[in-house]
N, C-alpha and C. Protein backbone atom coordinates (compact mmCIF):
# COMPACT_ATOMS: atom_id res chain seq x y z
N UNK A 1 80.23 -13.39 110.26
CA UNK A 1 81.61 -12.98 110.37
C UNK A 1 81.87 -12.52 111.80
N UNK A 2 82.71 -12.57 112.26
CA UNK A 2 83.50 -12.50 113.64
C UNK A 2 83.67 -11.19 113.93
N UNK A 3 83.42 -10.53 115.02
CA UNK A 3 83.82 -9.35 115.42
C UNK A 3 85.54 -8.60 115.03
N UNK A 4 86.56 -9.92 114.98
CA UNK A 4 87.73 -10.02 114.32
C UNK A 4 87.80 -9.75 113.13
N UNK A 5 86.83 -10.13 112.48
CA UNK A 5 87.13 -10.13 110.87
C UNK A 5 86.59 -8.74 110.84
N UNK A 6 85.32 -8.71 111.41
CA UNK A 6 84.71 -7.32 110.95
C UNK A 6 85.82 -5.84 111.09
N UNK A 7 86.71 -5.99 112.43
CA UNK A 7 87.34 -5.00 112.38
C UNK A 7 88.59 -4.47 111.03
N UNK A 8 88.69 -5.74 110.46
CA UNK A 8 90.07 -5.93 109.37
C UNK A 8 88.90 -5.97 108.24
N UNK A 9 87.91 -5.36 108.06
CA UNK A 9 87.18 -5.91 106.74
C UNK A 9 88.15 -4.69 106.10
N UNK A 10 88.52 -4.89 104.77
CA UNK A 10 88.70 -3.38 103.77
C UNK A 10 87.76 -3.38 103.03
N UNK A 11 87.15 -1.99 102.57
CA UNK A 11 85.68 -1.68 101.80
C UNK A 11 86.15 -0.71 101.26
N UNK A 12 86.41 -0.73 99.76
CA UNK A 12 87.09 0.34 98.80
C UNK A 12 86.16 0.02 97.29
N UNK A 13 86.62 0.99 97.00
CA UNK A 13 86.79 0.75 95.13
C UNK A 13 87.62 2.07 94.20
N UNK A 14 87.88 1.26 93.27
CA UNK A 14 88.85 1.85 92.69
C UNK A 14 88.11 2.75 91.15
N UNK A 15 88.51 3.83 90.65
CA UNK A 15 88.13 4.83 89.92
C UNK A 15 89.22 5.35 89.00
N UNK A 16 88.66 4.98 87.86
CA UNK A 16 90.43 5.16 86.73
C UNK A 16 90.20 7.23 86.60
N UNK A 17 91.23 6.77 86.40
CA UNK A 17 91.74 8.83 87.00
C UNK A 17 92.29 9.49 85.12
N UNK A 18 92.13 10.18 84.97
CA UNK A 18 91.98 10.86 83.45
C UNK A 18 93.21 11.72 83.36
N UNK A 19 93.06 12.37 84.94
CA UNK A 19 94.04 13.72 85.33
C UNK A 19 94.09 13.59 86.86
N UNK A 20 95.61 12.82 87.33
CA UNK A 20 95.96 12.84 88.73
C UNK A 20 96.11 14.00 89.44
N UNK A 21 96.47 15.12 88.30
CA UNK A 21 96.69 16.27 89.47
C UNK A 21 95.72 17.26 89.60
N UNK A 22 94.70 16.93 88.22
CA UNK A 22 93.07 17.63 88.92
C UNK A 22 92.49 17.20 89.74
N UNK A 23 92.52 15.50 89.52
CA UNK A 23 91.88 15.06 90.83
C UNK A 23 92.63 15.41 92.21
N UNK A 24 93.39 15.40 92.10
CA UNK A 24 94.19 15.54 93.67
C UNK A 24 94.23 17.09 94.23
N UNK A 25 94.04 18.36 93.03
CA UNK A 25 93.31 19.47 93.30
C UNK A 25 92.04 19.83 93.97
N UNK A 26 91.28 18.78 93.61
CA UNK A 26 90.00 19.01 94.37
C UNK A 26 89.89 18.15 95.73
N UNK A 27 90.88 17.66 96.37
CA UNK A 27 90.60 17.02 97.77
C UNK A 27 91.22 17.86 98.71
N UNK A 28 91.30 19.02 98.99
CA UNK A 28 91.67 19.94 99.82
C UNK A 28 90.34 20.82 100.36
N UNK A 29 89.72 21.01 99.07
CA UNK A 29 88.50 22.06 99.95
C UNK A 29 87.45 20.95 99.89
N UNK A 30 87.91 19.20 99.90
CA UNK A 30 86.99 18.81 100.48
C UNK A 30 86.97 18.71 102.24
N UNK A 31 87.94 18.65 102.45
CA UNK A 31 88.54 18.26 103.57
C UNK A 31 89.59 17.72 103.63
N UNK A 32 90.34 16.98 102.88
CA UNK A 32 91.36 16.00 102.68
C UNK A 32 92.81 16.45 103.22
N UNK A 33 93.39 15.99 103.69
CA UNK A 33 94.81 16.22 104.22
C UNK A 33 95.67 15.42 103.76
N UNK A 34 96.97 15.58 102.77
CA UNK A 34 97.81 14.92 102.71
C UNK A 34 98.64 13.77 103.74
N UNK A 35 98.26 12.67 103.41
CA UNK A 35 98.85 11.82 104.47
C UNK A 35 100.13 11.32 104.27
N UNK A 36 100.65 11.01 102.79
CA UNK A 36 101.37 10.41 102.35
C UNK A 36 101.84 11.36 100.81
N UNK A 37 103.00 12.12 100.48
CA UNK A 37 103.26 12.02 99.51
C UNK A 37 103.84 11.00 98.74
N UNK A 38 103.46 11.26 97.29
CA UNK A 38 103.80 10.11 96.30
C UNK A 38 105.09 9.60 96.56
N UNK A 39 105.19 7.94 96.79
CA UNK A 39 106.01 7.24 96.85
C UNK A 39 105.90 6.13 96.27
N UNK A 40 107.03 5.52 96.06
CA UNK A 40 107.20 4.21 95.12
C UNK A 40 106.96 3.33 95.56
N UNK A 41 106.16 2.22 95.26
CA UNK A 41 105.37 0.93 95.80
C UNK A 41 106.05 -0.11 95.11
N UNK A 42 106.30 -1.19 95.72
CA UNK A 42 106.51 -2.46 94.91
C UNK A 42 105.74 -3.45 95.50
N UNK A 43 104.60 -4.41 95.28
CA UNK A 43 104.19 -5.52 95.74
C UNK A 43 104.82 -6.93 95.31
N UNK A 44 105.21 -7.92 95.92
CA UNK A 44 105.28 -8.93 95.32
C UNK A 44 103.90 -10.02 96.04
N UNK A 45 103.04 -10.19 94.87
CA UNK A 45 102.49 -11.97 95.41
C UNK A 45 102.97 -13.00 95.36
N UNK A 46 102.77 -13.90 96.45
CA UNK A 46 103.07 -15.25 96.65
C UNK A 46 102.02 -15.86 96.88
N UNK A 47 102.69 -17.48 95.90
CA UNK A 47 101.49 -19.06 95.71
C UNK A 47 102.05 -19.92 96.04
N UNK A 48 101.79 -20.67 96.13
CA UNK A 48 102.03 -21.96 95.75
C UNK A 48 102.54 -22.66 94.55
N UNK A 49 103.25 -23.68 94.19
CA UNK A 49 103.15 -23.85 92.49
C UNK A 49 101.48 -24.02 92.27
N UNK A 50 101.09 -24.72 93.12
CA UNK A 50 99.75 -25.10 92.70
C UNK A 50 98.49 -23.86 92.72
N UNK A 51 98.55 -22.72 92.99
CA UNK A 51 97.85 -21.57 93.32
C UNK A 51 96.68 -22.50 93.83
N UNK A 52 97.04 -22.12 95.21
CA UNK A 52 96.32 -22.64 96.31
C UNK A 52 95.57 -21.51 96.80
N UNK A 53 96.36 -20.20 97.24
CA UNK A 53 95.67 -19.34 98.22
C UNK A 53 95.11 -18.47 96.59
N UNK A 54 95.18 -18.66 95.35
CA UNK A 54 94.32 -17.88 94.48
C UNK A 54 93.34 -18.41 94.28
N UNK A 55 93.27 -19.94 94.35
CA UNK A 55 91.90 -20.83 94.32
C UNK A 55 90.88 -20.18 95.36
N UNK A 56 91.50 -19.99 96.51
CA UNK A 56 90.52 -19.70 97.70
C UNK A 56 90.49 -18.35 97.59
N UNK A 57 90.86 -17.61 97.07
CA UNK A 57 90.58 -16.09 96.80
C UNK A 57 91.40 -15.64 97.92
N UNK A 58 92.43 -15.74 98.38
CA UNK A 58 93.24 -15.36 99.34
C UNK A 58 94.39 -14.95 98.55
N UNK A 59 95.04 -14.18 99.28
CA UNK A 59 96.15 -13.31 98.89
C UNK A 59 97.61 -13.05 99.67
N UNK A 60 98.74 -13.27 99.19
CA UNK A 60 99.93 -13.12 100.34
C UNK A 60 100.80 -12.03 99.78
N UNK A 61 101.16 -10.85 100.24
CA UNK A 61 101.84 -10.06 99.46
C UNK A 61 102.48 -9.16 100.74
N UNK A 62 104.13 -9.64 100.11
CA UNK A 62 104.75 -8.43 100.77
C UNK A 62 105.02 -6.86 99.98
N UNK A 63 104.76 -6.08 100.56
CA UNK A 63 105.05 -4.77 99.96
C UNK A 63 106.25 -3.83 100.44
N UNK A 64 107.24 -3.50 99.59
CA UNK A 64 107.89 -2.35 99.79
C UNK A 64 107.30 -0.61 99.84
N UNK A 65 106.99 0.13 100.15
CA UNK A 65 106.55 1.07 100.51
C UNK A 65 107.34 2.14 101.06
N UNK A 66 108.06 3.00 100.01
CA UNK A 66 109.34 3.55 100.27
C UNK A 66 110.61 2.63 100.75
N UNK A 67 110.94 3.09 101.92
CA UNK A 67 111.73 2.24 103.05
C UNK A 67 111.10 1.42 103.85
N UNK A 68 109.22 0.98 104.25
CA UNK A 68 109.26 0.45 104.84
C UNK A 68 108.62 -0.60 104.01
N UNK A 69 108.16 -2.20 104.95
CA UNK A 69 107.85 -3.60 104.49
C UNK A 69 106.52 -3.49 105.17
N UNK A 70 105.86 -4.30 104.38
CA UNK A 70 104.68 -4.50 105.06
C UNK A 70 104.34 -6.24 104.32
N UNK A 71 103.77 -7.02 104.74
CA UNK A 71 103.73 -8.08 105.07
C UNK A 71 101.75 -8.03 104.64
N UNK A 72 100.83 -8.52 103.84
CA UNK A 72 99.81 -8.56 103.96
C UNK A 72 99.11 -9.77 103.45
N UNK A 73 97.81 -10.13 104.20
CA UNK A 73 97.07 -11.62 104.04
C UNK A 73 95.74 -10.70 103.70
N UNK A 74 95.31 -10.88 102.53
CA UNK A 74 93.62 -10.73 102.12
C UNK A 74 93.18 -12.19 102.02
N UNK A 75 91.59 -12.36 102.33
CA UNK A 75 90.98 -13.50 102.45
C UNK A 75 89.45 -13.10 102.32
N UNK A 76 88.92 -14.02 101.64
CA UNK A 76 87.16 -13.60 101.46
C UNK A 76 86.77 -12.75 102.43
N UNK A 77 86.16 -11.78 102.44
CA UNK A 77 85.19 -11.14 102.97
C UNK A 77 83.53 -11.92 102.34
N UNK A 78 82.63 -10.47 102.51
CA UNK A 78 81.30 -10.46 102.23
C UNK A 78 81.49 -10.41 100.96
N UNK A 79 81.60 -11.19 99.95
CA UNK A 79 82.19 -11.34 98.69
C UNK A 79 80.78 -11.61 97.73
N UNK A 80 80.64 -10.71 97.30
CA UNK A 80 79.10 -10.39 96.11
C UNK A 80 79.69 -9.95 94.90
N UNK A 81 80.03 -10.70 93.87
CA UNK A 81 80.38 -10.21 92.55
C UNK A 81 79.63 -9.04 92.03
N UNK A 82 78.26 -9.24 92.09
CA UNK A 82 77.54 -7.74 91.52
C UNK A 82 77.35 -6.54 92.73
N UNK A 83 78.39 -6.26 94.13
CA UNK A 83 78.32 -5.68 95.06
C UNK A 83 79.14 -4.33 94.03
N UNK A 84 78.88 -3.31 94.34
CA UNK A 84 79.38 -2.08 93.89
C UNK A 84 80.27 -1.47 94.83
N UNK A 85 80.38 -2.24 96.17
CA UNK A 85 82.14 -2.42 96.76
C UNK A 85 82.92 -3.54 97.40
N UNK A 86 83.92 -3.34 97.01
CA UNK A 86 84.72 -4.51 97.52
C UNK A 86 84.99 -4.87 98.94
N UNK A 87 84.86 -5.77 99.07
CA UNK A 87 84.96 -5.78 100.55
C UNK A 87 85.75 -7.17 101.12
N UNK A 88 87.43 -6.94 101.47
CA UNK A 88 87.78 -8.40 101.82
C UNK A 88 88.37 -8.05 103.18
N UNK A 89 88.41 -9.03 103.70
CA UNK A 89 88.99 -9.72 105.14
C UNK A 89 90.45 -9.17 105.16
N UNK A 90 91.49 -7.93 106.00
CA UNK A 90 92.72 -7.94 105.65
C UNK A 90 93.51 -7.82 106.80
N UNK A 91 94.96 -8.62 106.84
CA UNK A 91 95.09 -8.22 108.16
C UNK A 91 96.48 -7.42 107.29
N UNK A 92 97.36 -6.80 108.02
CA UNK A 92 98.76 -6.63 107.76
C UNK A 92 99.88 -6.22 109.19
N UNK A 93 100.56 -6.53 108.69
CA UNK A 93 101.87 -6.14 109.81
C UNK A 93 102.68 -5.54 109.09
N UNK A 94 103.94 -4.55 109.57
CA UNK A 94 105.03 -4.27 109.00
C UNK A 94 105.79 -5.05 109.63
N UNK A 95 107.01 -5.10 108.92
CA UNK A 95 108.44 -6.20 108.83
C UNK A 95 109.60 -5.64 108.72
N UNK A 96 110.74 -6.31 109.40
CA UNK A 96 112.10 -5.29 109.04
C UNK A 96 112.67 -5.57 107.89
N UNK A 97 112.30 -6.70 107.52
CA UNK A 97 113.13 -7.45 106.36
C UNK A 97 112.34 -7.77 105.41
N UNK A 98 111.67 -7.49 104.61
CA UNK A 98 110.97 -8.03 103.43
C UNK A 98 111.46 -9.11 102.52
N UNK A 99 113.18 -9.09 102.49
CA UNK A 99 113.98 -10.33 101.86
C UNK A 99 114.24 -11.39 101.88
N UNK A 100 114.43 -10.67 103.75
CA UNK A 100 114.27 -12.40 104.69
C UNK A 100 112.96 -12.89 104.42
N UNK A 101 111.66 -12.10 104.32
CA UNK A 101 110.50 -12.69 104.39
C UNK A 101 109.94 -13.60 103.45
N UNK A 102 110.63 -13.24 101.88
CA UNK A 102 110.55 -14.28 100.92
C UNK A 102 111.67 -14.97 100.78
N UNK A 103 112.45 -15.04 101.10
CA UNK A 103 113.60 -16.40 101.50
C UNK A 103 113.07 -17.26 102.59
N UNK A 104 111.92 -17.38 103.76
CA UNK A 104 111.00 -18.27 103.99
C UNK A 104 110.76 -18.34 103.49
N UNK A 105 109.47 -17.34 103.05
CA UNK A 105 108.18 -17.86 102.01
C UNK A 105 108.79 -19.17 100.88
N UNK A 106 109.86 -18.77 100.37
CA UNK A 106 110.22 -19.80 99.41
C UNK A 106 110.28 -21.23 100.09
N UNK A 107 110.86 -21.35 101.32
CA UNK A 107 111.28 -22.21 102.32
C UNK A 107 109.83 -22.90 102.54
N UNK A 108 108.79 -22.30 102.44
CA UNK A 108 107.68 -23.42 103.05
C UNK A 108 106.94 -23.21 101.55
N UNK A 109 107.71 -23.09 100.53
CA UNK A 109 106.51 -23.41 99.43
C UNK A 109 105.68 -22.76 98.76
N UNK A 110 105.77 -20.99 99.25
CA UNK A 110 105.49 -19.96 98.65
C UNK A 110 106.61 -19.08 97.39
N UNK A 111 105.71 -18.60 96.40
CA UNK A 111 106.69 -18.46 95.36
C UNK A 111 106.26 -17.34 94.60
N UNK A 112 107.44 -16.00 94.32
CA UNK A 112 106.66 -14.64 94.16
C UNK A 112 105.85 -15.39 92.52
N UNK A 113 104.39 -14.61 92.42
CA UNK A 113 104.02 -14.81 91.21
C UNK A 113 103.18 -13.47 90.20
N UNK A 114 103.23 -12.68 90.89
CA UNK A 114 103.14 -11.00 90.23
C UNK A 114 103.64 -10.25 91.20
N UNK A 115 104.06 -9.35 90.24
CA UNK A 115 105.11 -7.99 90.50
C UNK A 115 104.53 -7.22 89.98
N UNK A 116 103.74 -5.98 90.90
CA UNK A 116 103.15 -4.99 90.57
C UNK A 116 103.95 -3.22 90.73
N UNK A 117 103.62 -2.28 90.45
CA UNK A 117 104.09 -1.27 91.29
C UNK A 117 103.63 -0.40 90.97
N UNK A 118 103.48 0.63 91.84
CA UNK A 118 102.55 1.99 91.40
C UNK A 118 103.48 3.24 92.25
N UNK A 119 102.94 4.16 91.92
CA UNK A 119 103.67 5.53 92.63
C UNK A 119 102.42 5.70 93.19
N UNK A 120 102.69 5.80 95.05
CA UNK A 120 100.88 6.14 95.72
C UNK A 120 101.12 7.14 96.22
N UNK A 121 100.07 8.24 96.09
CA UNK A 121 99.64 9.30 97.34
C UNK A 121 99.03 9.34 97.84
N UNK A 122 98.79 9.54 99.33
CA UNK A 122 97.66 9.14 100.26
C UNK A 122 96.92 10.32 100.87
N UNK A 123 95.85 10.63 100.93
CA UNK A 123 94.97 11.28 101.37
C UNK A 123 93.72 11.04 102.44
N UNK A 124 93.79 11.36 103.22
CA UNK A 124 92.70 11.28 104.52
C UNK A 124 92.15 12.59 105.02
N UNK A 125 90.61 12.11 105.51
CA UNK A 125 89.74 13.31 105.97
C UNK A 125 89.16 12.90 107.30
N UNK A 126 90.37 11.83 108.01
CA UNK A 126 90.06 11.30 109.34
C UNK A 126 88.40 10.37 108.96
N UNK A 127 87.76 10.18 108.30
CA UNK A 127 86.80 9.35 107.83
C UNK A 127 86.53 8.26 107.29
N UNK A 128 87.98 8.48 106.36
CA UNK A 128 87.85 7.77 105.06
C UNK A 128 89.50 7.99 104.28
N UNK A 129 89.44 7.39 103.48
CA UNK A 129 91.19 6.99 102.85
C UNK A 129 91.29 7.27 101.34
N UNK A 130 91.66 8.10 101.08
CA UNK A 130 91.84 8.39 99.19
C UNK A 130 92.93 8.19 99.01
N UNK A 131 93.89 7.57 98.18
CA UNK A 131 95.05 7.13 97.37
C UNK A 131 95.09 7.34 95.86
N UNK A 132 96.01 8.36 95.27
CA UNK A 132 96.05 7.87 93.95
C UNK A 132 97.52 7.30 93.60
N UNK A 133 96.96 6.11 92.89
CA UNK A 133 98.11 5.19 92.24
C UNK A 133 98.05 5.50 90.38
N UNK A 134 99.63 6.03 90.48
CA UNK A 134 100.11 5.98 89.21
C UNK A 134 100.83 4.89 88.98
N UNK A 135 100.51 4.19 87.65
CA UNK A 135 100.64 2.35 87.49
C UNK A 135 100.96 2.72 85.79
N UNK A 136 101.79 1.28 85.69
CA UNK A 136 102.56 1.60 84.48
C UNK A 136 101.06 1.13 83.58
N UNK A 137 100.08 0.88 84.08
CA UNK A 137 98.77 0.70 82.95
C UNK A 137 97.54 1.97 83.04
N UNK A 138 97.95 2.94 83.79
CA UNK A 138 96.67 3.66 84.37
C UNK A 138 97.00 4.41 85.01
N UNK A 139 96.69 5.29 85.45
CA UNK A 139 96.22 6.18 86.98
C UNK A 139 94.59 5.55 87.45
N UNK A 140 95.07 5.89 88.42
CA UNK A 140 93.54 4.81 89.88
C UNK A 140 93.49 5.61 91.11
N UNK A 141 92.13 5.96 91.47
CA UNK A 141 92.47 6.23 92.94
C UNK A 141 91.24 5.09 93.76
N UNK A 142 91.77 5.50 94.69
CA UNK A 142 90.81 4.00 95.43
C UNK A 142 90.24 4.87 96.72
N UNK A 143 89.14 4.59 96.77
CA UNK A 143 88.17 5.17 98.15
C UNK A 143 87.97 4.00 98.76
N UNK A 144 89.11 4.24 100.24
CA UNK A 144 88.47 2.80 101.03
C UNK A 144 87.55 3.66 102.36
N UNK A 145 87.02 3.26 103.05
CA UNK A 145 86.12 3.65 104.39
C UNK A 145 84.60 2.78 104.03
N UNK A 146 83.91 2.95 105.03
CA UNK A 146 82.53 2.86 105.31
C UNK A 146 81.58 2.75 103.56
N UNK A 147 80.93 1.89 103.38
CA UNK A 147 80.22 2.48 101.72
C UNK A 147 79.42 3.65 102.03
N UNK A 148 79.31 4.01 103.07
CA UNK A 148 78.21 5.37 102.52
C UNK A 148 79.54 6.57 102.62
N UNK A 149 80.38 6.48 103.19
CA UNK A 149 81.37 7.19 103.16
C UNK A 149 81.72 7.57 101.34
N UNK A 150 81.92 6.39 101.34
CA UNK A 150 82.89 6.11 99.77
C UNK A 150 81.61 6.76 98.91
N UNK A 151 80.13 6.47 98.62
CA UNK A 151 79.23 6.88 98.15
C UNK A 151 79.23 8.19 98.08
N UNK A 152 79.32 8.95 99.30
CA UNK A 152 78.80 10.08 99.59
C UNK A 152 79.82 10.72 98.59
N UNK A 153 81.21 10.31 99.35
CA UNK A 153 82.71 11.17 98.92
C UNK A 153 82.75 11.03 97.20
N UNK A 154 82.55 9.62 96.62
CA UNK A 154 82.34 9.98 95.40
C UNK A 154 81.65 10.68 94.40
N UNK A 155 80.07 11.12 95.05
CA UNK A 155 79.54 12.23 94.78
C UNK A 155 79.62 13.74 94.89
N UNK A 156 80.63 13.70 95.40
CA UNK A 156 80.96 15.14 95.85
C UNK A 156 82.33 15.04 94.86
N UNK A 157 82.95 14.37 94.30
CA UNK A 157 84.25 14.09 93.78
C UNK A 157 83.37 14.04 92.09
N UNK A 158 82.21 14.14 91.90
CA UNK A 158 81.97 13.71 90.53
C UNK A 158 81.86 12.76 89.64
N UNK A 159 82.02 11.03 90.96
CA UNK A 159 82.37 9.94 90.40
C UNK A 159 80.71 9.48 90.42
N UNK A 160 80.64 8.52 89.73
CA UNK A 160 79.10 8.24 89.49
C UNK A 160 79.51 6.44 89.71
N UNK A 161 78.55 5.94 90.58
CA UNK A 161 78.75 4.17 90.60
C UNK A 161 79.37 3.30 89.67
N UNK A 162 78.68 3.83 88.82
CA UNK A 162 78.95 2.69 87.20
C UNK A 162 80.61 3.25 87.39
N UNK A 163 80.99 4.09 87.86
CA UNK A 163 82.53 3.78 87.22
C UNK A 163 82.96 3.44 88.59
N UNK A 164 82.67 2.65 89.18
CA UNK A 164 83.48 1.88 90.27
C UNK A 164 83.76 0.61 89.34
N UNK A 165 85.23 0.36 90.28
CA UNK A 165 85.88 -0.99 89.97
C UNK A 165 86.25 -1.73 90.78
N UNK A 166 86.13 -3.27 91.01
CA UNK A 166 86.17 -3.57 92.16
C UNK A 166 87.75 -5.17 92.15
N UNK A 167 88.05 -4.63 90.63
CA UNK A 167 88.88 -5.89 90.29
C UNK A 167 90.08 -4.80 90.98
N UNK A 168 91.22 -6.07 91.74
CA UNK A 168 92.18 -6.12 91.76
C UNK A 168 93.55 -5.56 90.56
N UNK A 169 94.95 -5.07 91.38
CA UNK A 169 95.29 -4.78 90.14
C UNK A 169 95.89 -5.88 89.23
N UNK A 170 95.87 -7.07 90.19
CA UNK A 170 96.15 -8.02 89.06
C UNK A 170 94.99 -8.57 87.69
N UNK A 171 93.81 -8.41 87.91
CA UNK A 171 92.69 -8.22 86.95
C UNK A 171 93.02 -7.46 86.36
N UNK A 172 92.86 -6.27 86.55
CA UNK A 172 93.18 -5.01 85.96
C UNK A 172 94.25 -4.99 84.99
N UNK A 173 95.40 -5.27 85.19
CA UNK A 173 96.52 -6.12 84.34
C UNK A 173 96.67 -7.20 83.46
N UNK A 174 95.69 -8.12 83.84
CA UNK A 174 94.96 -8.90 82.84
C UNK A 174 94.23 -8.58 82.16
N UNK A 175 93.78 -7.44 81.97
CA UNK A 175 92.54 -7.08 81.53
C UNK A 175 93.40 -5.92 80.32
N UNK A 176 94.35 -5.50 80.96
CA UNK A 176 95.15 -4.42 79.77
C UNK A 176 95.62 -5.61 79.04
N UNK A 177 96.62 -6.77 79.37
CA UNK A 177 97.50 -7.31 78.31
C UNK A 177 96.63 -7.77 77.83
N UNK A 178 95.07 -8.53 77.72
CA UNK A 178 94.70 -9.10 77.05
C UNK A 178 93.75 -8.04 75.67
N UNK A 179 93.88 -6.45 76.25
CA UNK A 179 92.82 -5.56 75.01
C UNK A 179 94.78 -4.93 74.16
N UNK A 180 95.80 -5.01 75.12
CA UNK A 180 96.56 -4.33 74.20
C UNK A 180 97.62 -6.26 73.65
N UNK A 181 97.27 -6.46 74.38
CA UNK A 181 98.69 -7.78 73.68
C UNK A 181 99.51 -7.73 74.25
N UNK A 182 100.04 -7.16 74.94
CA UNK A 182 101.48 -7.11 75.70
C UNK A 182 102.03 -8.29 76.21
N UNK A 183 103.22 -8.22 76.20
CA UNK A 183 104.29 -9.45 76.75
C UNK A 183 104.30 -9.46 78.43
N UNK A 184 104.18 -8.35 78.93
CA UNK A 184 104.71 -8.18 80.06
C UNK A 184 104.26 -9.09 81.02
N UNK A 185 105.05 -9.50 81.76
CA UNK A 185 104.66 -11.20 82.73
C UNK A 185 103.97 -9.93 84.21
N UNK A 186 104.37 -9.13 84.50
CA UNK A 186 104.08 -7.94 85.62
C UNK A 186 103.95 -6.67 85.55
N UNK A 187 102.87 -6.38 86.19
CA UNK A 187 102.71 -4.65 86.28
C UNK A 187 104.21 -3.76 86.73
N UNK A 188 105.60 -3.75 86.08
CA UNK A 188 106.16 -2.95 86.79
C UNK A 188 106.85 -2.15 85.52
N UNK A 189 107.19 -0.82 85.93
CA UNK A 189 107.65 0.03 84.64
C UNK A 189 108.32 -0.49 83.74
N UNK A 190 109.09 -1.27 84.30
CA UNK A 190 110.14 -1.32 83.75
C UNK A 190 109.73 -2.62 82.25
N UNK A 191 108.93 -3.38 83.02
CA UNK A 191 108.42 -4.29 81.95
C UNK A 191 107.30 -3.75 80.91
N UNK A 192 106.26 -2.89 81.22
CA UNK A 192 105.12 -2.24 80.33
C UNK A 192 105.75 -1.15 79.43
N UNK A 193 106.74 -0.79 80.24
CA UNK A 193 107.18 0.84 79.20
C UNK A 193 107.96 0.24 78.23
């Protein structure tokens, strides 16, 4: 991998949360500093009709993020199914227009195909990145940084390996409608509740 890629690698995993506001109690006397209070997320992905960039494990998603856009491409990383973190290739930009951006996308053949959304809060200890996402299937928080970072921090947090997760939330969503049945075509409140 390229000195390029290496700098954009993301290395996280995600940890289903029982109690968001105990957990988010105990990241203060770890060190943790509020980076972000909870705000409303919307992702949309885009394919192809033919899911081209899901064949290749690539990803196109613009995100709303309060008021601002962000624009993001995931693409293979060091990709080990039995790896105990995730690790993909990411670049992103922010955008002024997120609307205009899928009125191209449609234009060359891209086409939204999940609608996710979560309420995120962000947390940093200048090291490392804690987020918890409240999702109309779950609460999640995700430890991205360094793996010994994420290791260390999850031991001190009480998380034990075996409960790392390394699926996406569109897995993750597949993985609820198919144990509860649900109709819902997307992760967004409005469709799960």
């Amino acid at each position: 991998m390229s000195d390029k890629f290496a700098d954009n690698l993301e290395i996280e995993v995600k940890v289903r949360l029982a109690d968001c506001a105990a957990f988010a109690a105990k990241l203060p006397a770890l060190g943790f500093q509020l980076r972000t209070p909870e705000t409303m997320e919307r992702n949309v992905l885009f394919d192809s009709r033919e899911g081209g960039l899901w064949q290749k494990r690539q990803l196109l998603r613009i995100r709303r993020y309060g008021e601002k856009w962000v624009l993001t491409h995931k693409a293979e990383g060091a990709y080990d199914p039995a790896a105990m973190h995730k690790m993909r290739v990411e670049t992103e930009t922010t955008v002024e227009d997120g609307e205009a951006l899928a009125a191209i996308f449609k234009e060359l053949g891209y086409f939204p195909v999940f609608i996710y959304e979560k309420r995120r809060t962000e947390w940093t200890d200048d090291e490392g990145h804690i987020v918890i996402d409240v999702t109309p299937i779950g609460d999640f928080a995700e430890l991205e940084g360094e793996p010994a970072w994420i290791d260390r921090t999850a031991a001190r947090l009480g998380i034990e390996g075996r409960e790392y997760l390394t699926a996406s939330y569109t897995q993750l969503f597949q993985e609820w409608k198919n144990a509860t049945r649900h109709e819902a075509e997307n992760m967004t409140f409005a469709e799960v509740e």
